[in-house]
Protein backbone atom coordinates (compact mmCIF):
# COMPACT_ATOMS: atom_id res chain seq x y z
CA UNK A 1 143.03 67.85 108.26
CA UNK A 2 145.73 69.75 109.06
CA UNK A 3 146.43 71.83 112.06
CA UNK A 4 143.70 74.72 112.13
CA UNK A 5 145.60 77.45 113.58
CA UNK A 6 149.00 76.97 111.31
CA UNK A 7 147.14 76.96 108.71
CA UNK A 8 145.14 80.19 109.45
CA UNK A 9 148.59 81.71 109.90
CA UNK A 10 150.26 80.04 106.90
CA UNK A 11 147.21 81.81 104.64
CA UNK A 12 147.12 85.18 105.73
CA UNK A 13 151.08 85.04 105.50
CA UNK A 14 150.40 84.16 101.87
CA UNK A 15 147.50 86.37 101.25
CA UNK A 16 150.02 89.48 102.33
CA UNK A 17 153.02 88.17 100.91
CA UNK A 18 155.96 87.68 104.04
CA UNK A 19 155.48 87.06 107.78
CA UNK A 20 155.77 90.73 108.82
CA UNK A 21 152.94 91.35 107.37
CA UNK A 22 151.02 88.61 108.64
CA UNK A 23 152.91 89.25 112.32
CA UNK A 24 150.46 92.95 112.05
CA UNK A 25 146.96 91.51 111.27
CA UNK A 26 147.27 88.46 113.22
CA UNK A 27 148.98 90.68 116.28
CA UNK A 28 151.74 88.23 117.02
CA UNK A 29 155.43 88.43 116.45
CA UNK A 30 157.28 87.56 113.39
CA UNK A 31 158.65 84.42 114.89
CA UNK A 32 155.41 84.10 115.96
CA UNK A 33 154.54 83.53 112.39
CA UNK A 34 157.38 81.70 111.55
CA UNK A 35 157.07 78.83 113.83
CA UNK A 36 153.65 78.57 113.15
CA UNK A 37 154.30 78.14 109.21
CA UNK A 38 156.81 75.61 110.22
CA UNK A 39 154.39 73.31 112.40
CA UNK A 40 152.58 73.16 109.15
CA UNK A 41 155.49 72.24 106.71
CA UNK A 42 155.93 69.87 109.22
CA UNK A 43 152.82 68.29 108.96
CA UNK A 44 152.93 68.27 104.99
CA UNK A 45 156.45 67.35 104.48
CA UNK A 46 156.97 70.16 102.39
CA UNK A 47 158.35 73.44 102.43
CA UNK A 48 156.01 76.11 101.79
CA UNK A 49 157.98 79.48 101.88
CA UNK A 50 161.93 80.14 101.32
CA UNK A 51 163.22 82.30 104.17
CA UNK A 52 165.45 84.58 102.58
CA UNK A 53 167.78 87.46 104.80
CA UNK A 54 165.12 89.97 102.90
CA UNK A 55 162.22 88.06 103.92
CA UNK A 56 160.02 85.40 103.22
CA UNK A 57 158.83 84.01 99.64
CA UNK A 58 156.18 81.48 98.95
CA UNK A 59 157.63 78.68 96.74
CA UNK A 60 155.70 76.65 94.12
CA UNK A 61 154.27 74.25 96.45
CA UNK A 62 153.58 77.11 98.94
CA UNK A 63 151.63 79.30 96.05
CA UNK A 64 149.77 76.11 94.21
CA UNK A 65 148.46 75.61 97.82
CA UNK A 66 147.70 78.93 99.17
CA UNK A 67 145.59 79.24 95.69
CA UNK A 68 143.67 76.13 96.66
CA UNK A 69 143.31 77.21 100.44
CA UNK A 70 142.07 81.02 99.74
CA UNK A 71 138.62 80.64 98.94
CA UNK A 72 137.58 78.39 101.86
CA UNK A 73 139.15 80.77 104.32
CA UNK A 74 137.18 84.16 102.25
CA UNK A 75 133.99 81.09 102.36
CA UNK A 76 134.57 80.90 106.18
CA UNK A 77 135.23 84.77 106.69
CA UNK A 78 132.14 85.90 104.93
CA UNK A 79 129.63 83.05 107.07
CA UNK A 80 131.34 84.79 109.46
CA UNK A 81 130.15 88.44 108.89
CA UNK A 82 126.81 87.31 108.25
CA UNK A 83 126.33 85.40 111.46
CA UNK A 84 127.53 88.82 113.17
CA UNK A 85 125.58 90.94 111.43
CA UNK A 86 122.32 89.11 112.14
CA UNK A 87 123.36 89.22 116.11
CA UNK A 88 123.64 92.71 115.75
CA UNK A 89 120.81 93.31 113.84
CA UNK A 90 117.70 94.17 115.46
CA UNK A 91 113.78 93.95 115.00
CA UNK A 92 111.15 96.88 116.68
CA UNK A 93 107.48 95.88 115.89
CA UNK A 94 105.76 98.95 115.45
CA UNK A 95 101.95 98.73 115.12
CA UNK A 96 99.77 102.10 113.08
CA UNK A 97 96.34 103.07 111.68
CA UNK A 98 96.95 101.76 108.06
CA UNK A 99 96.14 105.18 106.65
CA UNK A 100 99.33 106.72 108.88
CA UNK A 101 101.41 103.75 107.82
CA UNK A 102 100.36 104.50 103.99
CA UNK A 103 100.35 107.78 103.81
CA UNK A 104 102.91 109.28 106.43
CA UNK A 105 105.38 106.21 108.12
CA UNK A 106 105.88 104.18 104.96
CA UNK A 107 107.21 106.57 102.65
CA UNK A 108 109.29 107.72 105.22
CA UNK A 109 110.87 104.71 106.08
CA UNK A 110 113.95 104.65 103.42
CA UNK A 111 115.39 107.39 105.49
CA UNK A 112 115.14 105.51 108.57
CA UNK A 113 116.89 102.55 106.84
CA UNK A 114 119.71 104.36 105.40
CA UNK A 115 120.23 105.86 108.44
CA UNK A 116 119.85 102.42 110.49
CA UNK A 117 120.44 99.54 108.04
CA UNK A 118 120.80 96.78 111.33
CA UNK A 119 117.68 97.65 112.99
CA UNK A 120 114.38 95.98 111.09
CA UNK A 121 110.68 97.29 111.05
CA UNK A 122 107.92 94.90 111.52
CA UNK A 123 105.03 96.71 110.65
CA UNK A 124 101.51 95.45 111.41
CA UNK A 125 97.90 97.58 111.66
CA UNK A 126 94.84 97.68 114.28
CA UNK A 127 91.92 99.75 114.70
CA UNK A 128 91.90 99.23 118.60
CA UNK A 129 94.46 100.07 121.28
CA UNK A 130 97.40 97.91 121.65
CA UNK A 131 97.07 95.52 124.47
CA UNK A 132 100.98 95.64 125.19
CA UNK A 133 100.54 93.36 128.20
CA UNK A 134 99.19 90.42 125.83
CA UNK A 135 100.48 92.06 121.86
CA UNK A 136 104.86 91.50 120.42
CA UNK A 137 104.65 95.59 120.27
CA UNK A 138 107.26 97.75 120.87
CA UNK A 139 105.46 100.93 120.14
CA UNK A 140 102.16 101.88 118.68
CA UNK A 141 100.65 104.85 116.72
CA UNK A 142 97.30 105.82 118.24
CA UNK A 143 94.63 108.46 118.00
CA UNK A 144 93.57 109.89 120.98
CA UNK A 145 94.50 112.67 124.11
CA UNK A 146 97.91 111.05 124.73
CA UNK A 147 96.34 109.50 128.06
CA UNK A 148 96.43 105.59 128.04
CA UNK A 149 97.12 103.81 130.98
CA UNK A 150 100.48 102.19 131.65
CA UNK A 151 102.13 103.68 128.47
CA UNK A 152 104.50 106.58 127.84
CA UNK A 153 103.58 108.71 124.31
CA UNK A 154 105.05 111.90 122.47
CA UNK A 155 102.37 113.91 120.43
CA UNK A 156 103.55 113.11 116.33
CA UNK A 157 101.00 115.07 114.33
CA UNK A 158 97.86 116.99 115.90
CA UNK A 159 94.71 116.01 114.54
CA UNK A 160 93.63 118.43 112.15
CA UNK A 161 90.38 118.04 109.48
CA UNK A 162 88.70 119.75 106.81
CA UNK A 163 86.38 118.05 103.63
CA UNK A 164 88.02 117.06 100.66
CA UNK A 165 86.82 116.08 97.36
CA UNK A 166 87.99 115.73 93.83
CA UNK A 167 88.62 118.89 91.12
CA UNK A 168 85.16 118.01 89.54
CA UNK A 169 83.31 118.23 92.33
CA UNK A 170 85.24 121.03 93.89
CA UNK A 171 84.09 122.85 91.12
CA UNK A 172 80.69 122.97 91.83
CA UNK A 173 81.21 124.41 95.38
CA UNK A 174 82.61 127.79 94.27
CA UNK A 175 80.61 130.18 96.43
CA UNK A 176 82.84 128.39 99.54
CA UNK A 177 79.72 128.00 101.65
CA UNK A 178 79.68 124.91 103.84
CA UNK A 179 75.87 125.03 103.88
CA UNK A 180 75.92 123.12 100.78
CA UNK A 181 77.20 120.16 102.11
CA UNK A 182 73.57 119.74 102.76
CA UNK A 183 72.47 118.79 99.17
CA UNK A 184 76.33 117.19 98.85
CA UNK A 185 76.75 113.26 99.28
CA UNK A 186 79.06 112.59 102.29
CA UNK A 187 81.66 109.94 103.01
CA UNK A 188 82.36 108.38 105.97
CA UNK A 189 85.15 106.25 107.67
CA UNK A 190 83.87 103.83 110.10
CA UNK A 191 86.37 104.18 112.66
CA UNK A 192 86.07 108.02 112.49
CA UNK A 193 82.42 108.89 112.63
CA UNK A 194 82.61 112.11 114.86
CA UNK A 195 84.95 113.87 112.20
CA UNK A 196 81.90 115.44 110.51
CA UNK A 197 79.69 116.41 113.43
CA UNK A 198 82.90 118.09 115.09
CA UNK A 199 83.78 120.06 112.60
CA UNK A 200 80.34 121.12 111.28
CA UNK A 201 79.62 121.92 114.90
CA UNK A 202 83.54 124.03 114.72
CA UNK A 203 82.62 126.12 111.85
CA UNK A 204 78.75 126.68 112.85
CA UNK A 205 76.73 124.44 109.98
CA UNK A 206 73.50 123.08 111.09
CA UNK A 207 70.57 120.96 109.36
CA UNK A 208 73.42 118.68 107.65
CA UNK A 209 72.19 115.30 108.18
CA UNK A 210 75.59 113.60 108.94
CA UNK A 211 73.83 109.88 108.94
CA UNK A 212 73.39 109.91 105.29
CA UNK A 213 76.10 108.91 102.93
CA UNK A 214 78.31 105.97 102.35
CA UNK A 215 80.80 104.03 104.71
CA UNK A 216 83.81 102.60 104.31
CA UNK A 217 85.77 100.75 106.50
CA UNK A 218 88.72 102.58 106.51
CA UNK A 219 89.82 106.45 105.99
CA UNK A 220 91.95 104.87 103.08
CA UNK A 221 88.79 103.65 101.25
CA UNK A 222 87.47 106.76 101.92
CA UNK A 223 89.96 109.16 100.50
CA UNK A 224 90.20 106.62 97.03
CA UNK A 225 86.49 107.15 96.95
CA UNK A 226 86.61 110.93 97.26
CA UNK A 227 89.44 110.81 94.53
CA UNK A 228 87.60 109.24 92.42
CA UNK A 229 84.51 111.49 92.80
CA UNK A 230 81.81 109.67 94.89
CA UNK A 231 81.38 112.34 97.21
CA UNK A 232 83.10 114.31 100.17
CA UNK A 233 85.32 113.45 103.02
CA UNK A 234 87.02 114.26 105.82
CA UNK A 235 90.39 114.32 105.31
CA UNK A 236 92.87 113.95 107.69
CA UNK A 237 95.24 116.98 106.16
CA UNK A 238 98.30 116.42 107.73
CA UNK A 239 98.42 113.01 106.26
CA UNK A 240 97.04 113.78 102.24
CA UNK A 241 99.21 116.11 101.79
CA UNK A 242 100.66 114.72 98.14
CA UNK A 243 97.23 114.40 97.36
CA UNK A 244 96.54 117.69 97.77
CA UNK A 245 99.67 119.06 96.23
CA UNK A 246 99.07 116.73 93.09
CA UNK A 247 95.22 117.64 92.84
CA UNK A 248 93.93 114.55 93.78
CA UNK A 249 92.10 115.94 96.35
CA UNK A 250 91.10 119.36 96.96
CA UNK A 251 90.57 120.71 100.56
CA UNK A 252 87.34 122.67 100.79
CA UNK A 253 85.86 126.06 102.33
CA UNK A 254 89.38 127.31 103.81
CA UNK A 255 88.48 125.75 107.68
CA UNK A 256 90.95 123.30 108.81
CA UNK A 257 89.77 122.53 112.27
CA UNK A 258 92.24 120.93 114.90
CA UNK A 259 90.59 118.77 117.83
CA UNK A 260 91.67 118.38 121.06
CA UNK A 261 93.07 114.75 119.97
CA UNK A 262 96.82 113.96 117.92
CA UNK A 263 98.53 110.87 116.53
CA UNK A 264 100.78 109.75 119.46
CA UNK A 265 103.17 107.17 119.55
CA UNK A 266 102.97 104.92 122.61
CA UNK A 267 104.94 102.73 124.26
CA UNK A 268 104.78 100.41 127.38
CA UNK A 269 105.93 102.43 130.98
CA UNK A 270 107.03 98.93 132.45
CA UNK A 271 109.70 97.98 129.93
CA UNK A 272 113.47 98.62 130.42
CA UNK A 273 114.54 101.27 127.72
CA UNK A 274 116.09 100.31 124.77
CA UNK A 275 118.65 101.73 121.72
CA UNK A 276 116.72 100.49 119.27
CA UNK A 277 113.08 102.27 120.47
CA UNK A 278 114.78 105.56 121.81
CA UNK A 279 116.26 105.64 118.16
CA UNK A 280 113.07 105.18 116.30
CA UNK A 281 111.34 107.62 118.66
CA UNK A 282 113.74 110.01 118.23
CA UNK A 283 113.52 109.81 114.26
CA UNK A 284 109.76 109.74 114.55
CA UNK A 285 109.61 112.87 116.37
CA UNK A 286 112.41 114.72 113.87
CA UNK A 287 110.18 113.51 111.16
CA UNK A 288 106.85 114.85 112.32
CA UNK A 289 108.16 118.00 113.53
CA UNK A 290 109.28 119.02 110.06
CA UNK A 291 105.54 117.47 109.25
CA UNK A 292 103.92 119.79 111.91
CA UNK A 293 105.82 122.63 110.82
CA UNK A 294 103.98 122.87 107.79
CA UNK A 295 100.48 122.66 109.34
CA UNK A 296 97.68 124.40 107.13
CA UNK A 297 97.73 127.91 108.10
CA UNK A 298 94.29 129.19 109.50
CA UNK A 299 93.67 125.66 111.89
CA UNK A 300 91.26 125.97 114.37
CA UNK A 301 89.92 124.17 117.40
């Protein structure tokens, strides 16, 4: 092998065609470059540029190897960029309700990307509260008053319901009176069994037997099933908000009602701070701001 560092010199000299040029991107003099060329004809035994009084010129052995030489070095260069890039490059694991992360985070993410293309989202879902003392979390989406011990947490979207159901059976509830949700099948998410009793109690409907209906394990389930006609639900509005603007679902009686409870992200109190979680808090909350500010008119706790 030949001498590393001549023959670093000897191929950006080529690459740029004369020493001068060379003496700028390697930030060295022009004899600089010059010696360093020579070390290397040295070692070959052959002479690789003609120094002219205009400058420098590769000959024929000098341009048969520089041709040869080229593509290692661009090889080398571009392992090189890699490697750095996945030093810089970051990962935040970022744990949410799977109907947030379906219907709200993921189709949001491309903008986040674009915007950060070296810092990588790990996205995983739980029902229950993130343990961040024994859970690889960086920050978690979580229903609830914003009060969970040992955590910081910004308010994303308030927590704002009202039944839903699809066109066909929308049509059959005309007259607007949430009375007859008493003769109506219901739909329930398992997770989120005091949405109905809270906001029958909100807009003053009694005698609705709220244990009846079907169950489904998630508010995702649920919201397919009142798509597709099995019933009603409680949607979540804030978050179906292209299916209700595509007619999927259709948002009943005209009572949104907003609990004392939001979406909050959370995040660990004891932890140093960090770029890469201040950056996707600070997108979160830009996002869900321009989310909140187009909150169903009427909402009411």
């Amino acid at each position: 092998m030949p001498p590393l560092n001549p023959l670093h010199v000897f191929e950006v000299a080529a690459r740029l065609g004369g020493f001068g040029r060379a003496a700028g991107e390697l930030n060295v003099t022009q004899s600089a470059v010059s010696r360093q060329i020579a070390v290397l004809e040295g070692f070959l035994g052959v002479r690789l540029f003609h120094r002219e009084r205009h400058g420098a010129t590769l000959t024929e052995a000098g341009r048969l190897y520089a041709a040869e030489i080229n593509e290692p070095f661009a090889r080398i260069a571009a392992a090189t960029a890699r490697l750095s890039d996945e030093k810089v490059a970051e990962t935040l694991h970022v744990r949410a309700y799977a109907t947030f992360a379906t219907r709200w985070l993921i189709p949001r993410l491309p903008s986040f990307k674009a915007r950060y293309p070296r810092l990588d989202i790990r996205l995983s879902n739980i029902v229950r509260p993130v343990d961040f003392t024994r859970e690889t979390v960086d920050v978690a989406i979580q229903l609830g008053n914003g009060q969970w011990s040992g955590t910081r947490s910004a308010l994303l979207l308030p927590d704002v319901i009202q039944p839903v159901c699809s066109p066909a059976l929308a049509a059959g509830l005309a007259g607007g009176d949430p009375a007859l949700l008493r003769t109506r099948q219901l739909l329930h998410s398992y997770y989120r069994r005091r949405d109905w009793p809270d906001w029958l109690a909100a807009v003053d409907v009694r005698d609705v037997d709220v244990g009846r209906g079907m169950v489904f394990e998630s508010s995702v389930l649920t919201y397919q099933a009142a798509a597709e006609g099995l019933g009603i639900a409680i949607g979540q509005v804030l978050l179906l908000k292209d299916e209700i603007a595509s007619g999927r679902l259709v948002p009943l009686f005209d009572r949104p009602v907003r609990r004392d409870l939001g979406l909050y992200a959370v995040w660990p109190l004891d932890r140093p701070p960090s770029r890469k979680l201040d950056l996707f808090l600070a997108w979160l909350e830009a996002e869900a701001g321009h989310a909140a500010s187009a909150e169903p008119a009427g909402a009411a706790g």
